[in-house]
C-alpha atoms as a PDB file:
ATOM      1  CA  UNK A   1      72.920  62.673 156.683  1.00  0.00           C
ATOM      2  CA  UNK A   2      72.707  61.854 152.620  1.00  0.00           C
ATOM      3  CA  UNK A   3      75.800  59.964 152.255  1.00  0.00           C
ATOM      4  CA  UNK A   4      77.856  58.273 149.578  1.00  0.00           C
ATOM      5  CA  UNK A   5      80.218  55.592 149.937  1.00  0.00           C
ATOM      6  CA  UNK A   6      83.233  57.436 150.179  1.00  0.00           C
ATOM      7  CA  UNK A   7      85.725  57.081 153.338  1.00  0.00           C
ATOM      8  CA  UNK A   8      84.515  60.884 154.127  1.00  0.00           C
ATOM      9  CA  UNK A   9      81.371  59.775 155.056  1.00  0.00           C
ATOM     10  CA  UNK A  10      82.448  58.083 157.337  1.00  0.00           C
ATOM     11  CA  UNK A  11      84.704  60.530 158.681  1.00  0.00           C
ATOM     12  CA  UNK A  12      82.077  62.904 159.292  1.00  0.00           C
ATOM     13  CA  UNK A  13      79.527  61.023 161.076  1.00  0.00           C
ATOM     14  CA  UNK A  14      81.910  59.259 163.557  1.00  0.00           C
ATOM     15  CA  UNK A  15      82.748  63.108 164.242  1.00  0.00           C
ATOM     16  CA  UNK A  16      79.594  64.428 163.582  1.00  0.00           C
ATOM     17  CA  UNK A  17      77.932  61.458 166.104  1.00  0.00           C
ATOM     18  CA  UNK A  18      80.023  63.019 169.209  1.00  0.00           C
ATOM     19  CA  UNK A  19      78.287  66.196 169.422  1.00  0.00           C
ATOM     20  CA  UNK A  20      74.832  65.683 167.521  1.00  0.00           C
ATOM     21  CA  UNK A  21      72.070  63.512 167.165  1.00  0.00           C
ATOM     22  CA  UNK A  22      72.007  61.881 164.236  1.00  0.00           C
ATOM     23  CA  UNK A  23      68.246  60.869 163.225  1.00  0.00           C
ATOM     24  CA  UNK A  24      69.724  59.084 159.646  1.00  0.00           C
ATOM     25  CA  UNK A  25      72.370  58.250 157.738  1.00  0.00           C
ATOM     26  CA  UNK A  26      70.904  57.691 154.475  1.00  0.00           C
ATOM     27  CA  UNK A  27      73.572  55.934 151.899  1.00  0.00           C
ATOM     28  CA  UNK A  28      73.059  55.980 148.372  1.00  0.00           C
ATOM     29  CA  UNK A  29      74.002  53.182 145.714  1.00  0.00           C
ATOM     30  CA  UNK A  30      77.527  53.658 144.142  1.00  0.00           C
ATOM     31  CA  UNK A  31      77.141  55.144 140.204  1.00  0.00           C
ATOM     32  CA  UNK A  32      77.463  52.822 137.362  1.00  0.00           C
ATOM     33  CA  UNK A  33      81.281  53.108 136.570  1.00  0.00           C
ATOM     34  CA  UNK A  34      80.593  52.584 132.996  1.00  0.00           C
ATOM     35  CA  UNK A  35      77.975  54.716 132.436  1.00  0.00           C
ATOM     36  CA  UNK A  36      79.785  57.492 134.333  1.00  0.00           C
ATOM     37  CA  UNK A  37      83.003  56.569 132.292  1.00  0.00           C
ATOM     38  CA  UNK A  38      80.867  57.030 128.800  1.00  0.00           C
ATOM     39  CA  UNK A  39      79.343  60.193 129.887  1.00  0.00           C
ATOM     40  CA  UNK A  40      82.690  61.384 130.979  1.00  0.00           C
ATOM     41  CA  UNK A  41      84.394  60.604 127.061  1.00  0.00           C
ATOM     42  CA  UNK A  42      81.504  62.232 126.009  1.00  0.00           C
ATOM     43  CA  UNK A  43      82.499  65.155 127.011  1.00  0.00           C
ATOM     44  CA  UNK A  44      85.955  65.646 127.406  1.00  0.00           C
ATOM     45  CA  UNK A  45      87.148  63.252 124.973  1.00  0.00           C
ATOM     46  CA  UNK A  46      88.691  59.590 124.925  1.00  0.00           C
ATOM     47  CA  UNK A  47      92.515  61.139 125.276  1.00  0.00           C
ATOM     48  CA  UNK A  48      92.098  63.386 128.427  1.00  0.00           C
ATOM     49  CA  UNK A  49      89.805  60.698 129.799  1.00  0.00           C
ATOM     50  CA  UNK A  50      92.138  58.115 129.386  1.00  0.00           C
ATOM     51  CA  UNK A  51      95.208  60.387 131.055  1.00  0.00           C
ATOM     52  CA  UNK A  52      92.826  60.827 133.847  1.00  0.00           C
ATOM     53  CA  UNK A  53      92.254  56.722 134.206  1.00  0.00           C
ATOM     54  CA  UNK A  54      95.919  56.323 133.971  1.00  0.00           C
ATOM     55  CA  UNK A  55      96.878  58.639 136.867  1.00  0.00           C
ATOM     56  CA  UNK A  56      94.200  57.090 139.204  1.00  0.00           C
ATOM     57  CA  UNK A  57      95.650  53.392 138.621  1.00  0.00           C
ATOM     58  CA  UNK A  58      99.132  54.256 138.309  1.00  0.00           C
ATOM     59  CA  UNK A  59     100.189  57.358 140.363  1.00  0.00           C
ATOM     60  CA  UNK A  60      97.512  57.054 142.853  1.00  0.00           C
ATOM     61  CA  UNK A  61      98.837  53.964 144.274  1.00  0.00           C
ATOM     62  CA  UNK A  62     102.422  55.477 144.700  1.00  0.00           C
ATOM     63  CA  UNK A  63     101.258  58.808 146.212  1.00  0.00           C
ATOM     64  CA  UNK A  64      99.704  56.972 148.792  1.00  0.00           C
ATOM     65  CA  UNK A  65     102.689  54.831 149.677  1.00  0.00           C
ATOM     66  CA  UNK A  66     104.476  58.166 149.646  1.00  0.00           C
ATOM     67  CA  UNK A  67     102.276  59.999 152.175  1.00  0.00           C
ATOM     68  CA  UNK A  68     101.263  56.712 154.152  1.00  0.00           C
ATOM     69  CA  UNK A  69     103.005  57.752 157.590  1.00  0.00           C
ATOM     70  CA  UNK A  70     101.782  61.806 157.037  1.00  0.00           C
ATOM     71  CA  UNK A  71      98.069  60.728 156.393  1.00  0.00           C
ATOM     72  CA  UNK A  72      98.310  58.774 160.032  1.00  0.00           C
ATOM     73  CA  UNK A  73      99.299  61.734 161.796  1.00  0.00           C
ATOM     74  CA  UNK A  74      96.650  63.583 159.919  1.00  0.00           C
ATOM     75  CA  UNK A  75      94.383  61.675 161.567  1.00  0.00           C
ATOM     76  CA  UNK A  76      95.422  61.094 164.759  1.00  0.00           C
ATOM     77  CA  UNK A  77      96.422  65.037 165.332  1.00  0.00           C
ATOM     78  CA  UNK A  78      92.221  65.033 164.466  1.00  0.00           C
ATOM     79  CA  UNK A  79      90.869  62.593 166.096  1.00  0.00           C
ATOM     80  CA  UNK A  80      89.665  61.257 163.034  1.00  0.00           C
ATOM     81  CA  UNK A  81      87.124  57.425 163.215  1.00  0.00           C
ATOM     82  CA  UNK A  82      86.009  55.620 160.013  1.00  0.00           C
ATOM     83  CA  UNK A  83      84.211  53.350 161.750  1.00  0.00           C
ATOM     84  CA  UNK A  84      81.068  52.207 160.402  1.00  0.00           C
ATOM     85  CA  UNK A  85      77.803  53.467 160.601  1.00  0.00           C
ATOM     86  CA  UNK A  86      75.687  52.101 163.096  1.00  0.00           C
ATOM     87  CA  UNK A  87      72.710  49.589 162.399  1.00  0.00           C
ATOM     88  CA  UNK A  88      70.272  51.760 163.982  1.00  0.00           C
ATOM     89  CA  UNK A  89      71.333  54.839 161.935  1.00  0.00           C
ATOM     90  CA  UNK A  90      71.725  53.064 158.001  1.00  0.00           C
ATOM     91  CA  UNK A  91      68.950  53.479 155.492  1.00  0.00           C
ATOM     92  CA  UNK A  92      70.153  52.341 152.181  1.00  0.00           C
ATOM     93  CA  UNK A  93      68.303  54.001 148.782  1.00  0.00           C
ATOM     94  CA  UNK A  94      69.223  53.443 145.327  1.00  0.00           C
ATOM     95  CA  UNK A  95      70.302  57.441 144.744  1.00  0.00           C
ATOM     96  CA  UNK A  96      69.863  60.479 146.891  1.00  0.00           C
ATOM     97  CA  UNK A  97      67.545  61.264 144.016  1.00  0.00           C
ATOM     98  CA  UNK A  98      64.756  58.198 144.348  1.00  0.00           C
ATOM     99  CA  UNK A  99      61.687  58.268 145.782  1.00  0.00           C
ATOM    100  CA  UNK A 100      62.563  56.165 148.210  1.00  0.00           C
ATOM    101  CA  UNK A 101      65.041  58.775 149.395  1.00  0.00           C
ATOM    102  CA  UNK A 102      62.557  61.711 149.243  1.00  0.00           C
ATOM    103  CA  UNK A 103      59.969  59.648 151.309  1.00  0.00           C
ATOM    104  CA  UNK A 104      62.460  58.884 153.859  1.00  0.00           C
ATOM    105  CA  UNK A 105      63.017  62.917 154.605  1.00  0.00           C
ATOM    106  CA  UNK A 106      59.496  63.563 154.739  1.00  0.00           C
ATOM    107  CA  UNK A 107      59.026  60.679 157.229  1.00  0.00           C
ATOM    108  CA  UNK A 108      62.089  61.528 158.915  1.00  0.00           C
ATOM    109  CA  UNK A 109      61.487  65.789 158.694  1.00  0.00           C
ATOM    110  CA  UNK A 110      64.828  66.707 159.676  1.00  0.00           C
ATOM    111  CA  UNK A 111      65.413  70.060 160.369  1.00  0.00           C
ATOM    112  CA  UNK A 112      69.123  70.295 159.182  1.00  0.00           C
ATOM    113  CA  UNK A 113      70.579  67.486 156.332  1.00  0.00           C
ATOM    114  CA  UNK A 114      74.191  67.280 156.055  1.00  0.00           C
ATOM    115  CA  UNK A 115      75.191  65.963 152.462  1.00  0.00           C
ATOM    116  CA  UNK A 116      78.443  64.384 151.796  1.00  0.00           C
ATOM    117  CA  UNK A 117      80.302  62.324 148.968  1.00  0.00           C
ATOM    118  CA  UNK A 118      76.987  61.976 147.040  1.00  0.00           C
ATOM    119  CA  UNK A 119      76.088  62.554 143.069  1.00  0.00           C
ATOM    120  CA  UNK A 120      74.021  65.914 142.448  1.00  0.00           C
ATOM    121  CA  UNK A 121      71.224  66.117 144.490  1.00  0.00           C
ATOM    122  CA  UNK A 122      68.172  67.107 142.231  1.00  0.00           C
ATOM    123  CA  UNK A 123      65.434  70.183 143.375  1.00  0.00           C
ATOM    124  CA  UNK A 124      62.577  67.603 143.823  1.00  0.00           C
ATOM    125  CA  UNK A 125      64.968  66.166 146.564  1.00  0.00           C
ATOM    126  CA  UNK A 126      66.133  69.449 148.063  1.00  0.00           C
ATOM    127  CA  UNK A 127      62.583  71.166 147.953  1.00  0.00           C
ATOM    128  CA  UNK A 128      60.480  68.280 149.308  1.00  0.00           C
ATOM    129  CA  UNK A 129      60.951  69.343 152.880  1.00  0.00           C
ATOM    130  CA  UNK A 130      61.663  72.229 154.645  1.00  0.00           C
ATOM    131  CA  UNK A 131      64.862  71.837 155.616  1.00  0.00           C
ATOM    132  CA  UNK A 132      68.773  73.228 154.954  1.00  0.00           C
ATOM    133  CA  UNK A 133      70.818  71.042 153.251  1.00  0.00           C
ATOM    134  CA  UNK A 134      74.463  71.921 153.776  1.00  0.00           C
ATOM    135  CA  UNK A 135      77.843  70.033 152.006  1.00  0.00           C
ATOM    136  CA  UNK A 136      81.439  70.345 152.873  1.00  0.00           C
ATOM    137  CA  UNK A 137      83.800  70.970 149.418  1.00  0.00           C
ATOM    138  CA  UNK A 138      87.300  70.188 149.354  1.00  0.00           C
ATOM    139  CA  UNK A 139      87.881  73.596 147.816  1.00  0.00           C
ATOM    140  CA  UNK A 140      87.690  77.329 148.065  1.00  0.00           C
ATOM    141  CA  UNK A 141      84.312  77.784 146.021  1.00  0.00           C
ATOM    142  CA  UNK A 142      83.779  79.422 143.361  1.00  0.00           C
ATOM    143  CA  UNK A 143      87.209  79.411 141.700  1.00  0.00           C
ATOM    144  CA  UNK A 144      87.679  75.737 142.878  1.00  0.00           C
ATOM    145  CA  UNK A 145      84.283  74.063 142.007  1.00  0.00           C
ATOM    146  CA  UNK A 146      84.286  70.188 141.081  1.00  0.00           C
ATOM    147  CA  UNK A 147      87.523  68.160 142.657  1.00  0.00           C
ATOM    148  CA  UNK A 148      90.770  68.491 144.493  1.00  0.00           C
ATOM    149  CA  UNK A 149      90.971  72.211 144.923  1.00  0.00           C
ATOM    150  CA  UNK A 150      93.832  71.628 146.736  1.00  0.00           C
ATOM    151  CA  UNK A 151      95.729  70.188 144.136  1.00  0.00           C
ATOM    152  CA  UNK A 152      94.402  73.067 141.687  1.00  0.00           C
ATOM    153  CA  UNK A 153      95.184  75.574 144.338  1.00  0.00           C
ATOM    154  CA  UNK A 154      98.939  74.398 144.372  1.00  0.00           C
ATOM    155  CA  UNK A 155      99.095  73.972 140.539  1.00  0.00           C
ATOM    156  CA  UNK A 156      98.191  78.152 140.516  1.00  0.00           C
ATOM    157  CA  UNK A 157     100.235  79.201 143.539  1.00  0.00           C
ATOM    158  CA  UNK A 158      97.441  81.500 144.191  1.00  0.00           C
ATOM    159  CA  UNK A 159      96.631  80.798 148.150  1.00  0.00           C
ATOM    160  CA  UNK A 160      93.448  79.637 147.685  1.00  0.00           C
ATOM    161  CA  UNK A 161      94.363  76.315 149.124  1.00  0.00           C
ATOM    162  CA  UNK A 162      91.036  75.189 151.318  1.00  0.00           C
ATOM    163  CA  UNK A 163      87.846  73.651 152.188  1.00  0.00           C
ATOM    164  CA  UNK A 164      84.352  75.352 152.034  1.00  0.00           C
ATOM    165  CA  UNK A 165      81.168  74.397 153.737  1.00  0.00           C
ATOM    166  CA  UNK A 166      78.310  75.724 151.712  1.00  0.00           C
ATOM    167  CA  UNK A 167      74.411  75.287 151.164  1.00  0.00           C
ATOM    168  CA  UNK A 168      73.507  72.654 148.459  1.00  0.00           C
ATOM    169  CA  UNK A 169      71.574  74.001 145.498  1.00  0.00           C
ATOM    170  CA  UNK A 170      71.336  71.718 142.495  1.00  0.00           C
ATOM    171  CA  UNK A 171      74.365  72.999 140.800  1.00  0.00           C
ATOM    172  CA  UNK A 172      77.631  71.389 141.210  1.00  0.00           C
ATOM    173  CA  UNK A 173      79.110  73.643 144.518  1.00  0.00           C
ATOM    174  CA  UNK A 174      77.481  76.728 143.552  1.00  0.00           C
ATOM    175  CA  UNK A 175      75.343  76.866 146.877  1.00  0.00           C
ATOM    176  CA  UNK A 176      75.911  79.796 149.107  1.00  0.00           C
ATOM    177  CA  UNK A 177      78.802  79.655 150.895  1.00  0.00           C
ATOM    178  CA  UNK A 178      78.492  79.195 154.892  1.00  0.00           C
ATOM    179  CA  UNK A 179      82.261  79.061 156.080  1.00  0.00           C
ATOM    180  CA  UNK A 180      85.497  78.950 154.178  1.00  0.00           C
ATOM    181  CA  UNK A 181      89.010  78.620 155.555  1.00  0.00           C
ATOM    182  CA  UNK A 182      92.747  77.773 154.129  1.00  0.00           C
ATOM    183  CA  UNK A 183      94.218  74.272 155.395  1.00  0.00           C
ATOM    184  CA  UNK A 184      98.069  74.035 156.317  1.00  0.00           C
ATOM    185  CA  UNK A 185     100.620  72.468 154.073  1.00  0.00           C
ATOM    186  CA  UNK A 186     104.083  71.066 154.513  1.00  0.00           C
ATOM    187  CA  UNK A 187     106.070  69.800 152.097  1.00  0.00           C
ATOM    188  CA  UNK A 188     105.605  66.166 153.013  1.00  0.00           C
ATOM    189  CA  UNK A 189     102.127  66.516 151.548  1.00  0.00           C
ATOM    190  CA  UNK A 190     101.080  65.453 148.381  1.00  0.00           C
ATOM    191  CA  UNK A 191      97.782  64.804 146.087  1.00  0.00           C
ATOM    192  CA  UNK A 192      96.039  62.189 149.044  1.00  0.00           C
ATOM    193  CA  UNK A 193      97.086  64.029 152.231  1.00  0.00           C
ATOM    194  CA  UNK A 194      95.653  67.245 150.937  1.00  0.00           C
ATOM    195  CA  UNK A 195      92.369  65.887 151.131  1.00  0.00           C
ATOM    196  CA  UNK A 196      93.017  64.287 154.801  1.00  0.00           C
ATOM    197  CA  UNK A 197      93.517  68.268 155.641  1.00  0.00           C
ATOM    198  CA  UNK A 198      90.473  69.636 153.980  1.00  0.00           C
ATOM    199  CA  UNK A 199      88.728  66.782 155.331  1.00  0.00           C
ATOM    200  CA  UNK A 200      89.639  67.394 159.095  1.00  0.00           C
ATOM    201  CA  UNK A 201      89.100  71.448 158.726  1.00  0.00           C
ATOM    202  CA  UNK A 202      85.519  70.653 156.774  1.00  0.00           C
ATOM    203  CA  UNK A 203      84.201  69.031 159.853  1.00  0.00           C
ATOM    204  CA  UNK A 204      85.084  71.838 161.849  1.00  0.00           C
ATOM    205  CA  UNK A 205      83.474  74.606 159.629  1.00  0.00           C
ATOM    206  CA  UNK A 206      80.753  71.788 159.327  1.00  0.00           C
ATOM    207  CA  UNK A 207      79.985  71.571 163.015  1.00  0.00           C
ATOM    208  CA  UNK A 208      79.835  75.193 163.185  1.00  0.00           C
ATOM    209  CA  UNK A 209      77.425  75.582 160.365  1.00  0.00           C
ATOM    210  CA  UNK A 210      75.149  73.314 161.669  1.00  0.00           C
ATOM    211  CA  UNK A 211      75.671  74.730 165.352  1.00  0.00           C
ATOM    212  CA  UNK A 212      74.093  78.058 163.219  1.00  0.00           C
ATOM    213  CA  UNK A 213      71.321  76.383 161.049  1.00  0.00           C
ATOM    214  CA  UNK A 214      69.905  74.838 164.372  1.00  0.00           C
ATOM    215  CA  UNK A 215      70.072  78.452 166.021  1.00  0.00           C
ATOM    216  CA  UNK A 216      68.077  79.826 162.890  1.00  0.00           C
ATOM    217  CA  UNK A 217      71.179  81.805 162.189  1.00  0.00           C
ATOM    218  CA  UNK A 218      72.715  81.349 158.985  1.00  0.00           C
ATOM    219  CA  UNK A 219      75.141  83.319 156.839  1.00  0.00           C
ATOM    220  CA  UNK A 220      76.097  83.410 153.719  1.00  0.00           C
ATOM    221  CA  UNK A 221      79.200  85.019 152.954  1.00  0.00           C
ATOM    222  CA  UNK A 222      80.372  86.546 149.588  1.00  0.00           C
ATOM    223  CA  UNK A 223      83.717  86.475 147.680  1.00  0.00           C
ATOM    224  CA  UNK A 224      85.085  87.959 144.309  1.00  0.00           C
ATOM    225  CA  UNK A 225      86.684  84.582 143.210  1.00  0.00           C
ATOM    226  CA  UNK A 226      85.798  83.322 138.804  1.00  0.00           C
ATOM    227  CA  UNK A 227      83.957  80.269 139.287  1.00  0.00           C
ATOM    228  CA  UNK A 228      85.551  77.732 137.767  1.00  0.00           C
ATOM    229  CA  UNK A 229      85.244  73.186 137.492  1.00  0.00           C
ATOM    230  CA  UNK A 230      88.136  71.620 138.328  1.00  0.00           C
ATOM    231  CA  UNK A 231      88.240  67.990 137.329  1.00  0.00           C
ATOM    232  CA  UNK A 232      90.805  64.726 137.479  1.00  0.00           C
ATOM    233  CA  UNK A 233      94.589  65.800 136.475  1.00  0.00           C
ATOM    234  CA  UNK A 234      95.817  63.564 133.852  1.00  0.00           C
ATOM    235  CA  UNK A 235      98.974  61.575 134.444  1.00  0.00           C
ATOM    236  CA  UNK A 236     100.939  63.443 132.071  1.00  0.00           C
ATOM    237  CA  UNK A 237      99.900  66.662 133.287  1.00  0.00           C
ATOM    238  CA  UNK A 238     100.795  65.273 137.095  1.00  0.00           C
ATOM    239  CA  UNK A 239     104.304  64.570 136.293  1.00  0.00           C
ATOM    240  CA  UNK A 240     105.198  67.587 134.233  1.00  0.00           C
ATOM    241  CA  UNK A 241     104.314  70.035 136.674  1.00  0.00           C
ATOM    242  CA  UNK A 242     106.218  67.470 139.842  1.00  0.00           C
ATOM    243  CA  UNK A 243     108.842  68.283 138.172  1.00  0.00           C
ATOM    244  CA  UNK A 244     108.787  71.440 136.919  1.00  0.00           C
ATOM    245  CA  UNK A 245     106.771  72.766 139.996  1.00  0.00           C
ATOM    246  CA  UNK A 246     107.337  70.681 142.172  1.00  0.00           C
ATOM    247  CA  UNK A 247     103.802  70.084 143.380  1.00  0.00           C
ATOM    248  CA  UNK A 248     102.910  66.671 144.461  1.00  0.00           C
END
């Protein structure tokens, strides 16, 4: 596994772990905040940036108060563990895209790597070994490339609310996809427990993916979606359209 330190991660190998062996989980450095912040301005602008800050420290919070008790079932009707990695499994690198990544893989020659929660991973990375690298996307790709899908999904009314397990290619969730499916909404969800829902129907479209890579019998499936980036709602544009649309 390339992993990031998101609570995914952790999600998917304590699920992952029951039915597979797991050579490596292989956890990259957080990004510099800054730096990622500056890039970000860069090219969106200060304003939307700023909206986008805002709703992360001050809606965020409340939404997650708000769906506390839903999230719990979430992850108890799922079976759900974020338990830590073990010791024996945990090789920390600096980015998925270091050499000290790449030589772990060709030490390690996995056959199947399953990425999650990690920055773009670069084609030195994904072509020094022959292996299929394959990434869970809390969206319906193409039309809902970047983040929350759901929430974009919801926004357009346009039943494309889902998760999508695809191969990674160095584009940002362009790879070919593998398995797509809607999740299940009810109106106690909002914003956070969308993700708990894409999260618990990725593993399962993960799990069969990999089941097929390791059988040598991979599909790629097609769809006439736009392909479009989604990125961070601002908090302006969250509260306009929870009231006028009522999505949360």
């Amino acid at each position: 596994m390339l992993v990031g330190n998101d609570h995914s991660s952790y999600y998917f190998y304590n699920s992952l772990l029951r039915d597979y062996d797991i050579s490596a989980v292989i956890l990259e450095n957080a990004p510099d905040k800054k730096a990622f912040l500056k890039r970000r301005i860069k090219k969106m602008g200060w304003f939307k940036v700023s909206g986008q800050v805002l709703f992360r420290i001050l809606i965020v919070p409340l939404l997650n108060i708000e769906t506390r008790e839903r999230v719990k079932d979430i992850i108890k009707n799922n079976q759900l563990n974020k338990d830590d990695f073990k010791k024996e499994h945990l090789i920390r690198v600096p980015s998925v895209n270091s050499e000290e990544c790449i030589n772990l893989l060709k030490e390690i020659q996995p056959k199947v790597v399953v990425v999650q929660g990690t920055r773009i991973i670069s084609k030195k990375v994904l072509n020094c070994i022959d292996a299929t690298f394959i990434n869970t996307h809390a969206g319906i790709t193409p039309l809902y490339r970047g983040i929350h899908g759901a929430y974009w999904s919801k926004i357009n009314k346009d039943g494309h609310c889902g998760v999508s397990v695809h191969l990674v290619d160095p584009g940002i969730d362009t790879g070919g996809i593998l398995y797509q499916e809607n999740i299940e909404t009810i109106p106690q969800d909002n914003f956070i427990s969308y993700t708990y829902l894409q999260l618990a129907k990725g593993i399962e479209l993960m799990k069969l993916a990999i089941q097929d890579a390791l059988n040598d019998d991979l599909k790629v499936i097609t769809n006439d979606l736009a392909s479009k980036f989604r990125t961070h709602p601002t908090i302006w544009f969250y509260i306009r359209n929870r009231i006028f649309k009522g999505v949360k």
